[in-house]
PDB file of N, CA and C in Angstrom:
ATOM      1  N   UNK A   1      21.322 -13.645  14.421  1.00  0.00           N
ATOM      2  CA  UNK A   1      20.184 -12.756  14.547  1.00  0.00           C
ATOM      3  C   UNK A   1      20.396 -11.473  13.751  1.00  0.00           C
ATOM      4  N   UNK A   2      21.855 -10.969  13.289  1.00  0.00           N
ATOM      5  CA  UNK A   2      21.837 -10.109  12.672  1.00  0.00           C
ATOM      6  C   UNK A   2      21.428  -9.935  11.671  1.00  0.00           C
ATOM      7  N   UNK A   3      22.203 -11.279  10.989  1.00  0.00           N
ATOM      8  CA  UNK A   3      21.829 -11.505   9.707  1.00  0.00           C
ATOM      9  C   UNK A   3      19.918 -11.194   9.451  1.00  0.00           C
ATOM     10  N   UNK A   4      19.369 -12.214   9.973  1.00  0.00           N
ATOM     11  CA  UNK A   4      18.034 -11.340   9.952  1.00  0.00           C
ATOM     12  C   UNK A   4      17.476 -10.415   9.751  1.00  0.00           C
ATOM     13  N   UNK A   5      17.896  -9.181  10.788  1.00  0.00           N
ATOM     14  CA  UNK A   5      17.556  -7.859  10.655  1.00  0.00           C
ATOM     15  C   UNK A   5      17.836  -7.261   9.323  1.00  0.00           C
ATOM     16  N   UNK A   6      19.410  -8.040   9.028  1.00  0.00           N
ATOM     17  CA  UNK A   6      19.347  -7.257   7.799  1.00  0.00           C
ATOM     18  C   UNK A   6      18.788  -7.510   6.850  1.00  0.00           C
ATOM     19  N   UNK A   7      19.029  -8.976   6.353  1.00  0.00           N
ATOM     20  CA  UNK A   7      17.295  -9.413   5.400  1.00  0.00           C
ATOM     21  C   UNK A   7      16.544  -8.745   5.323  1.00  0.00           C
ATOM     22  N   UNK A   8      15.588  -8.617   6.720  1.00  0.00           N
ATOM     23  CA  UNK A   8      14.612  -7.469   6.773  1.00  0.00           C
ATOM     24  C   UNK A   8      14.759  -6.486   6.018  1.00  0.00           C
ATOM     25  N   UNK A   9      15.449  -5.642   6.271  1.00  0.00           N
ATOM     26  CA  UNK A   9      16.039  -4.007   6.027  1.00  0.00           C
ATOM     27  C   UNK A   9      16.131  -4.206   4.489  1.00  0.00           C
ATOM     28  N   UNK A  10      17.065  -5.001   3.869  1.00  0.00           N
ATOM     29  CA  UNK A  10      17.367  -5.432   2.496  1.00  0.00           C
ATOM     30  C   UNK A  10      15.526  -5.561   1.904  1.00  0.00           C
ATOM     31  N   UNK A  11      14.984  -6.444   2.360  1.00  0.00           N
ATOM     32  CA  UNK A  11      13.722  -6.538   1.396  1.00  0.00           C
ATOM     33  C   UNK A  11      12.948  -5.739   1.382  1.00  0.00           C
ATOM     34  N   UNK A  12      12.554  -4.266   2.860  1.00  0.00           N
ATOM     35  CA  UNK A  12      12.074  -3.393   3.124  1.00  0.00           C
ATOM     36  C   UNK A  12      12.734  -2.172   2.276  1.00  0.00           C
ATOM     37  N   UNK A  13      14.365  -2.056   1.795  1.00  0.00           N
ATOM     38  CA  UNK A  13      14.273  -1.020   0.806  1.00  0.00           C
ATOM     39  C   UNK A  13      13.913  -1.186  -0.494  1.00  0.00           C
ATOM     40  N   UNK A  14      13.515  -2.407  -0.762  1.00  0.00           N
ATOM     41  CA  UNK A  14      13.036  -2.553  -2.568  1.00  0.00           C
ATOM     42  C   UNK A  14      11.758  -1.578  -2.449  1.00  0.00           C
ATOM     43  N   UNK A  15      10.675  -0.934  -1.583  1.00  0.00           N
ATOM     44  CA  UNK A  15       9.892  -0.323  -1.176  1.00  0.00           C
ATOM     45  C   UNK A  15      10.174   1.328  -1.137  1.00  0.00           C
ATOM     46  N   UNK A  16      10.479   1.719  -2.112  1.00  0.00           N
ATOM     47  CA  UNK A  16      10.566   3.277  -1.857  1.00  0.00           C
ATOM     48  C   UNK A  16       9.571   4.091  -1.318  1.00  0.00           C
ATOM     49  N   UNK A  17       9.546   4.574  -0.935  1.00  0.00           N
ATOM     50  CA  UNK A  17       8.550   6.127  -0.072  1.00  0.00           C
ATOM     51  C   UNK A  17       7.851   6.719  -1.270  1.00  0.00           C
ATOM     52  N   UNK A  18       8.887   7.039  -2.276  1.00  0.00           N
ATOM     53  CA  UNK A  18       8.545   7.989  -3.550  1.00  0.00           C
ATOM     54  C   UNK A  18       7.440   7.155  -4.318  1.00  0.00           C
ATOM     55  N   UNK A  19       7.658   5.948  -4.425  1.00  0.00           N
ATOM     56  CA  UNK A  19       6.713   4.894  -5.206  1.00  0.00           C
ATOM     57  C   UNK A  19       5.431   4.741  -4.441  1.00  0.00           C
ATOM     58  N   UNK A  20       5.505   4.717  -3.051  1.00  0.00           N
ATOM     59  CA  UNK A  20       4.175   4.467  -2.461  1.00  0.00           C
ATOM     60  C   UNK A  20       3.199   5.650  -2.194  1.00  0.00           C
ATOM     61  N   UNK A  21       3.662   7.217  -2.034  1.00  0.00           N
ATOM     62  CA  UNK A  21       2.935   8.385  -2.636  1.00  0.00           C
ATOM     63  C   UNK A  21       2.742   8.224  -3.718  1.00  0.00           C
ATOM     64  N   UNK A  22       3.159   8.089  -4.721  1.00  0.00           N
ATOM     65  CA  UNK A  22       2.885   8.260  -6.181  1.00  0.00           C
ATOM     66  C   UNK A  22       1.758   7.350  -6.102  1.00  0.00           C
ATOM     67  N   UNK A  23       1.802   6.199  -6.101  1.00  0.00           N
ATOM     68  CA  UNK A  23       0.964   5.004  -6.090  1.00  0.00           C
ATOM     69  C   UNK A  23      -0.815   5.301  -5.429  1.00  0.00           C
ATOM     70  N   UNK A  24      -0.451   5.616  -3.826  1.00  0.00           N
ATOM     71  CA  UNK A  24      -1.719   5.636  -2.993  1.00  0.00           C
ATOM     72  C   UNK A  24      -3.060   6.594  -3.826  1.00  0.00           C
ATOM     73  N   UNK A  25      -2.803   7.866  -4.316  1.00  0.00           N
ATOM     74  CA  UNK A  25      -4.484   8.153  -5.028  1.00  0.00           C
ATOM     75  C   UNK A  25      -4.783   7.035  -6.143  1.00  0.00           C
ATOM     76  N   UNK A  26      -4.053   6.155  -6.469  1.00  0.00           N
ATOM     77  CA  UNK A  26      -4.534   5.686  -7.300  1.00  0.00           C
ATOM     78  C   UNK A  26      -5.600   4.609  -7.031  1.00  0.00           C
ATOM     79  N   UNK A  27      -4.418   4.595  -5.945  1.00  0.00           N
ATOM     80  CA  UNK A  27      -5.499   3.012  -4.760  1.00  0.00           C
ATOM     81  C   UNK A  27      -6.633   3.108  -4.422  1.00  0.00           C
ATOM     82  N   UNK A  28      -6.407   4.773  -3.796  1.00  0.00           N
ATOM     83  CA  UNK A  28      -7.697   5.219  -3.108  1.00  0.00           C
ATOM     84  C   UNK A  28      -8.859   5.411  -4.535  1.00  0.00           C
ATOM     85  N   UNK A  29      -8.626   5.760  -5.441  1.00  0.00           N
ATOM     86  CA  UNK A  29      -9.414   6.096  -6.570  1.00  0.00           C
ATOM     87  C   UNK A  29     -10.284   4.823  -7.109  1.00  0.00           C
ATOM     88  N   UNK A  30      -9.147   3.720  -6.830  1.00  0.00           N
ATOM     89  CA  UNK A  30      -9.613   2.799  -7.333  1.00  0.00           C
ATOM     90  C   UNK A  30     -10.423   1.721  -6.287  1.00  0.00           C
ATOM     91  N   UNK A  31     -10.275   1.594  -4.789  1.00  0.00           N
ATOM     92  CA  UNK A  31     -11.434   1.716  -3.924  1.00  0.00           C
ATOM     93  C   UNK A  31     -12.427   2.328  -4.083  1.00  0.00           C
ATOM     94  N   UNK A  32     -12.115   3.625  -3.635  1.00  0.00           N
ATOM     95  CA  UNK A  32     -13.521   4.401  -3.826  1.00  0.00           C
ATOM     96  C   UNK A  32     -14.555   3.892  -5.126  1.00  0.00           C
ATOM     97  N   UNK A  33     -14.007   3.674  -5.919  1.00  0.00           N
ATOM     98  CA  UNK A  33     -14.813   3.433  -7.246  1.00  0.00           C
ATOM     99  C   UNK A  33     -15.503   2.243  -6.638  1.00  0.00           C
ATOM    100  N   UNK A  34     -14.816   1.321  -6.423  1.00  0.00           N
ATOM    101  CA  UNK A  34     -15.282  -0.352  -6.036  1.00  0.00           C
ATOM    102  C   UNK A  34     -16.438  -0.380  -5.064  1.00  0.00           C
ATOM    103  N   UNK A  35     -15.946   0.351  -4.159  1.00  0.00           N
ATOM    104  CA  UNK A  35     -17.273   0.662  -3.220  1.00  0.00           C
ATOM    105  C   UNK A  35     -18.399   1.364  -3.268  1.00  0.00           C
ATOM    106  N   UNK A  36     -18.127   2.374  -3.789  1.00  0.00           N
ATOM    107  CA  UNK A  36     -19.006   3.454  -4.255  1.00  0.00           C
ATOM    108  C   UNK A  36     -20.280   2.876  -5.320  1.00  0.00           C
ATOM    109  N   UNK A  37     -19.405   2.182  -6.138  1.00  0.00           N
ATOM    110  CA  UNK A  37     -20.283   1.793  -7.458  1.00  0.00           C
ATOM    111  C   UNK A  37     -21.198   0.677  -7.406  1.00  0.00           C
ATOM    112  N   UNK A  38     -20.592  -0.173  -6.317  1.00  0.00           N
ATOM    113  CA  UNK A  38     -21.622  -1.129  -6.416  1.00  0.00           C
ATOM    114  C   UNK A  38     -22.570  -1.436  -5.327  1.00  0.00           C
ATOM    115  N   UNK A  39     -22.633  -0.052  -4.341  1.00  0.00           N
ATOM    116  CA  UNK A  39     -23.456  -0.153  -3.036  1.00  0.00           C
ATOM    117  C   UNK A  39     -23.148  -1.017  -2.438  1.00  0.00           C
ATOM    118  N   UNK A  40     -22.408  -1.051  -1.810  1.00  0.00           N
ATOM    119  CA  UNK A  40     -21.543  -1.728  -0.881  1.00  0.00           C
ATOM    120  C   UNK A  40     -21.637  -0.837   0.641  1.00  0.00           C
ATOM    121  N   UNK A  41     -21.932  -0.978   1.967  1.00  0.00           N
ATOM    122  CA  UNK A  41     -21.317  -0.695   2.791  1.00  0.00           C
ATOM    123  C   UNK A  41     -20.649  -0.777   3.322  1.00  0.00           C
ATOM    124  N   UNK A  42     -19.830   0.230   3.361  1.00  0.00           N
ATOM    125  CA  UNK A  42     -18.247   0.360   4.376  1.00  0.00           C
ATOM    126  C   UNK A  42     -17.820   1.351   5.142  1.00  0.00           C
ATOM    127  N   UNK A  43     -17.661   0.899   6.268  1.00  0.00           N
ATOM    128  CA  UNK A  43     -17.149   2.025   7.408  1.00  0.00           C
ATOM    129  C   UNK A  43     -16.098   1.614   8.441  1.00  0.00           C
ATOM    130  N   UNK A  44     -15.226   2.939   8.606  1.00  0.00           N
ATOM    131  CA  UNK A  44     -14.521   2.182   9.257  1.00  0.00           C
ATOM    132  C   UNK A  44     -14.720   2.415  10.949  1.00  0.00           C
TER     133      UNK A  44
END
């Protein structure tokens, strides 16, 4: 069972923090566009 956890942990740090701030306005930019542009409703 350990082994597991650590798998986990191992494939969860290829995921940096620094990469996924950097990343998210872009996401959001690039949603917003998708939705926005083609009259779409969405709410959450």
């Amino acid at each position: 069972m350990n082994s597991f956890f650590t798998s986990v942990r191992n494939y969860l740090s290829l995921v940096k923090f620094s990469h996924t701030v950097f990343a998210m306005p872009f996401a959001l930019i690039g949603f917003s566009l998708a939705v926005f542009s083609e009259d779409h409703d969405f709410s959450l």
